[in-house]
C-alpha atoms as a PDB file:
ATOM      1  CA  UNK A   1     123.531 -81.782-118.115  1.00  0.00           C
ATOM      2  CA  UNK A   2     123.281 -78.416-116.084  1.00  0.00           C
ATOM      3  CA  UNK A   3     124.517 -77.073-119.744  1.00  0.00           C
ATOM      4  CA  UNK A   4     121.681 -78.192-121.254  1.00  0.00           C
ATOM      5  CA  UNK A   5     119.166 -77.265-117.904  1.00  0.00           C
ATOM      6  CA  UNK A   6     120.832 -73.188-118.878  1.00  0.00           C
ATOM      7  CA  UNK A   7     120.003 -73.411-122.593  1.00  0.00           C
ATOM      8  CA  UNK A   8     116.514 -74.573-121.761  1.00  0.00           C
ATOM      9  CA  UNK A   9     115.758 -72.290-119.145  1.00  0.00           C
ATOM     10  CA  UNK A  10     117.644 -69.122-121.456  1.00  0.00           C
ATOM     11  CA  UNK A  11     114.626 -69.925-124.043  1.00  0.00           C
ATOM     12  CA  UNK A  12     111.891 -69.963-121.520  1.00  0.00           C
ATOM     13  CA  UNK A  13     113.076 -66.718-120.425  1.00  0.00           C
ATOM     14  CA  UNK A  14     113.018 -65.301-123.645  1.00  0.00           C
ATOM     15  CA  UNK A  15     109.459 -66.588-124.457  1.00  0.00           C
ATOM     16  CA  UNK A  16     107.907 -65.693-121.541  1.00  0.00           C
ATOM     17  CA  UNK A  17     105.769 -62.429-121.490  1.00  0.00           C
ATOM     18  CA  UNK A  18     107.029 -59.431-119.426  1.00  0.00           C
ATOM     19  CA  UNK A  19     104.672 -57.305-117.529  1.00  0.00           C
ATOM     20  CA  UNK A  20     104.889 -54.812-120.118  1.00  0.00           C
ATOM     21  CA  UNK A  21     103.398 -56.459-122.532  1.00  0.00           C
ATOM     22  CA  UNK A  22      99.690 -56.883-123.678  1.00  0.00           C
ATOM     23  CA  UNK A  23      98.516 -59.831-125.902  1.00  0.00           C
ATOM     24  CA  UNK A  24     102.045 -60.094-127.375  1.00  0.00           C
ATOM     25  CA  UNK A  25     102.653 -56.553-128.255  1.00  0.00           C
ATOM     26  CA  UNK A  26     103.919 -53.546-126.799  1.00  0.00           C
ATOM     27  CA  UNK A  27     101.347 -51.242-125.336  1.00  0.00           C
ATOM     28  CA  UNK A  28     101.294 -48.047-127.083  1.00  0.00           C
ATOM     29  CA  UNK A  29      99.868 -45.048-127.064  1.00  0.00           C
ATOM     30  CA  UNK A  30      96.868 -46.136-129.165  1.00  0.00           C
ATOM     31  CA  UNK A  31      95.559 -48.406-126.512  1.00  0.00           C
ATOM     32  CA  UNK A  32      95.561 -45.877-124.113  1.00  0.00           C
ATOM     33  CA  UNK A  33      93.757 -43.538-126.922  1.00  0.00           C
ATOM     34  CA  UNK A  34      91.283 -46.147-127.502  1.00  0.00           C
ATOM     35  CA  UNK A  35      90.646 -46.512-123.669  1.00  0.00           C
ATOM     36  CA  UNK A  36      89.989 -43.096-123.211  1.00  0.00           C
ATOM     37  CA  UNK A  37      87.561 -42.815-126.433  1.00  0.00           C
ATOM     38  CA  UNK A  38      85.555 -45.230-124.785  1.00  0.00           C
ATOM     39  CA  UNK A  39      85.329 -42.819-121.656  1.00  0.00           C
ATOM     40  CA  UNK A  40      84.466 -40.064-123.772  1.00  0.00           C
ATOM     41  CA  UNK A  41      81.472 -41.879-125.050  1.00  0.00           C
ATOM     42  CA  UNK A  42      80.115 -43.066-121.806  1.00  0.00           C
ATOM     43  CA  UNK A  43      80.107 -40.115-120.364  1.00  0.00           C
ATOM     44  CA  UNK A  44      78.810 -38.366-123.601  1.00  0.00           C
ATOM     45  CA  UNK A  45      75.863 -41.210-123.566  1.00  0.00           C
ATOM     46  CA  UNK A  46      75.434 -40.239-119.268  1.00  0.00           C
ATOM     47  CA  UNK A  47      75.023 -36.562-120.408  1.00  0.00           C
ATOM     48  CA  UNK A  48      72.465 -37.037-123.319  1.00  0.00           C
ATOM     49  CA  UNK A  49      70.514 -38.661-120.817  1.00  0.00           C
ATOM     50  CA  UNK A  50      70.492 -36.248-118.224  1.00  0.00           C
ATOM     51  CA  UNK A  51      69.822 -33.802-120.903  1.00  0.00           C
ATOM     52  CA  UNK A  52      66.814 -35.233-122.045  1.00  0.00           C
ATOM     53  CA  UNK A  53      65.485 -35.959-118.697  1.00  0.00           C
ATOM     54  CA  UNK A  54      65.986 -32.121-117.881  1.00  0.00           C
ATOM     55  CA  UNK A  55      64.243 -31.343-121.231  1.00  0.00           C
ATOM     56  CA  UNK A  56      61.295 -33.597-120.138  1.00  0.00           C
ATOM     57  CA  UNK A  57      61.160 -32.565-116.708  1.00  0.00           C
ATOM     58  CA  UNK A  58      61.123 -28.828-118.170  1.00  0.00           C
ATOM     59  CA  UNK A  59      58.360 -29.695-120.657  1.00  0.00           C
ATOM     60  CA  UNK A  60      56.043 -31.486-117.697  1.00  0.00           C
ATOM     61  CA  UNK A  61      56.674 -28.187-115.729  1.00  0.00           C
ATOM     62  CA  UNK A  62      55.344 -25.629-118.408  1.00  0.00           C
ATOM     63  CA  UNK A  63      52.307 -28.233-118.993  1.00  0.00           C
ATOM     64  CA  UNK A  64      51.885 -28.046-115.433  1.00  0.00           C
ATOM     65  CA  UNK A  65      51.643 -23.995-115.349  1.00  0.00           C
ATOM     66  CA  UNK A  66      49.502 -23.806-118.068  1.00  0.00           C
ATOM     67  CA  UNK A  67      46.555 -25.627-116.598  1.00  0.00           C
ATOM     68  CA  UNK A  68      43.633 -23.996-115.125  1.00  0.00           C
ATOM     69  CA  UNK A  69      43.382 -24.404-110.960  1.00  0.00           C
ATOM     70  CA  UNK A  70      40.268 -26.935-111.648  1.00  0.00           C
ATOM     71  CA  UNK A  71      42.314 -28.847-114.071  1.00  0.00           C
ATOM     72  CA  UNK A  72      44.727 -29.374-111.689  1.00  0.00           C
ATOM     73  CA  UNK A  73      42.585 -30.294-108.786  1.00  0.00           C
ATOM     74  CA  UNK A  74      41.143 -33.253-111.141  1.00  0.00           C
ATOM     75  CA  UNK A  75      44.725 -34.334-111.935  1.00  0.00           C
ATOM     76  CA  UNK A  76      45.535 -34.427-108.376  1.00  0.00           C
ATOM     77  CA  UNK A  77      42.533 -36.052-107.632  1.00  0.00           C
ATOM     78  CA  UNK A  78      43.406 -38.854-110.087  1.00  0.00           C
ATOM     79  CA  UNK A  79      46.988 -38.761-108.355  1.00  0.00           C
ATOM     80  CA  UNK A  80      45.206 -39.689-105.640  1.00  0.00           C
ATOM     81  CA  UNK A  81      43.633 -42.637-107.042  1.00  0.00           C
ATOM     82  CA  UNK A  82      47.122 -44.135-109.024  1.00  0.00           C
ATOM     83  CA  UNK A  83      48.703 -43.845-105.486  1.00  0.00           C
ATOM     84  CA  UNK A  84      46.102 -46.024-104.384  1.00  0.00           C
ATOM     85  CA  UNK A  85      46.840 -48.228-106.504  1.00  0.00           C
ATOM     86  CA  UNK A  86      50.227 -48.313-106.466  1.00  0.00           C
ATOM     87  CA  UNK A  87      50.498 -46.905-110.079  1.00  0.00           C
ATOM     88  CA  UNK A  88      51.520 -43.211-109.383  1.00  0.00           C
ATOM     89  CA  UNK A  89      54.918 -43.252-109.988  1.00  0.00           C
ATOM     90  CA  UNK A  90      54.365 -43.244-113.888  1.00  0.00           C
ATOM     91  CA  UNK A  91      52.086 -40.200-113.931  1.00  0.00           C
ATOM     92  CA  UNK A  92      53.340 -37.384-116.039  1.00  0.00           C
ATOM     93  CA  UNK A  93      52.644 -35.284-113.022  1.00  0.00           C
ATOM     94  CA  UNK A  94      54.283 -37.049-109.979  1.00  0.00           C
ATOM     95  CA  UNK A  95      56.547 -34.057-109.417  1.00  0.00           C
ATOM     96  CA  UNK A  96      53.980 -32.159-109.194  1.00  0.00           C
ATOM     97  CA  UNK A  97      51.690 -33.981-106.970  1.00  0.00           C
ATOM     98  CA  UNK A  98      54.174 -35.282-104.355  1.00  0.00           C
ATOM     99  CA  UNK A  99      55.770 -31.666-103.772  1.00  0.00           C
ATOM    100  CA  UNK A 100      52.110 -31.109-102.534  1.00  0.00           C
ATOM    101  CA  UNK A 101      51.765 -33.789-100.861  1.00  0.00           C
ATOM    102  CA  UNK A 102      54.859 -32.957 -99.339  1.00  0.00           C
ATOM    103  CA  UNK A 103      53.983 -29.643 -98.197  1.00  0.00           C
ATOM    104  CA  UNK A 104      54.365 -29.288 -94.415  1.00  0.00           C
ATOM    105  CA  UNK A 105      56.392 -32.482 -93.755  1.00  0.00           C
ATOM    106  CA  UNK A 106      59.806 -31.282 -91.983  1.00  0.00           C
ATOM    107  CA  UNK A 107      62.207 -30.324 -94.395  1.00  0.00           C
ATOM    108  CA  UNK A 108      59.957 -28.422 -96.515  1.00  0.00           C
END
């Protein structure tokens, strides 16, 4: 009896899965390769964004210096109004319009 209790228990430790192994097979270095590919392209994804964001933020910045003084007074004026309204924060301008706001507050 305990004979056959060993044999039994010898093939369930031979089937059973070590710790160093991954959905039946051996990890290798391909996994690992794979793993860190997939870091590479989040963080190369993160980076386009912040790119373009910069880009855009650049762009609204040189639109922002090449209007005229009364230009800008109407476009702070409708600032003004969107804030109102609870509709600012999607103005081309905000940047713009809330560092004047700003201006005087502590920390400025």
């Amino acid at each position: 009896m305990f004979d056959l209790i060993n044999t039994v228990m010898g093939w369930l430790r031979k089937t059973t899965r070590s710790a160093q192994t991954r959905l039946g097979e051996a990890p290798d270095d391909h996994v690992h390769a794979f793993w860190d590919h997939l870091d590479e392209l989040e963080w190369a994804e993160g980076r386009a964004e912040h790119l373009a964001e910069e880009a855009a933020r650049a762009a609204r910045e040189q639109a922002w210096a090449k209007l005229a003084d009364e230009e800008r007074d109407a476009i702070i004026v409708w600032c003004d109004d969107l804030n109102a309204q609870g509709r600012l924060v999607d103005h081309p301008f905000y940047d713009q319009w809330l560092a004047l706001r700003m201006t005087g507050y502590v920390g400025d």
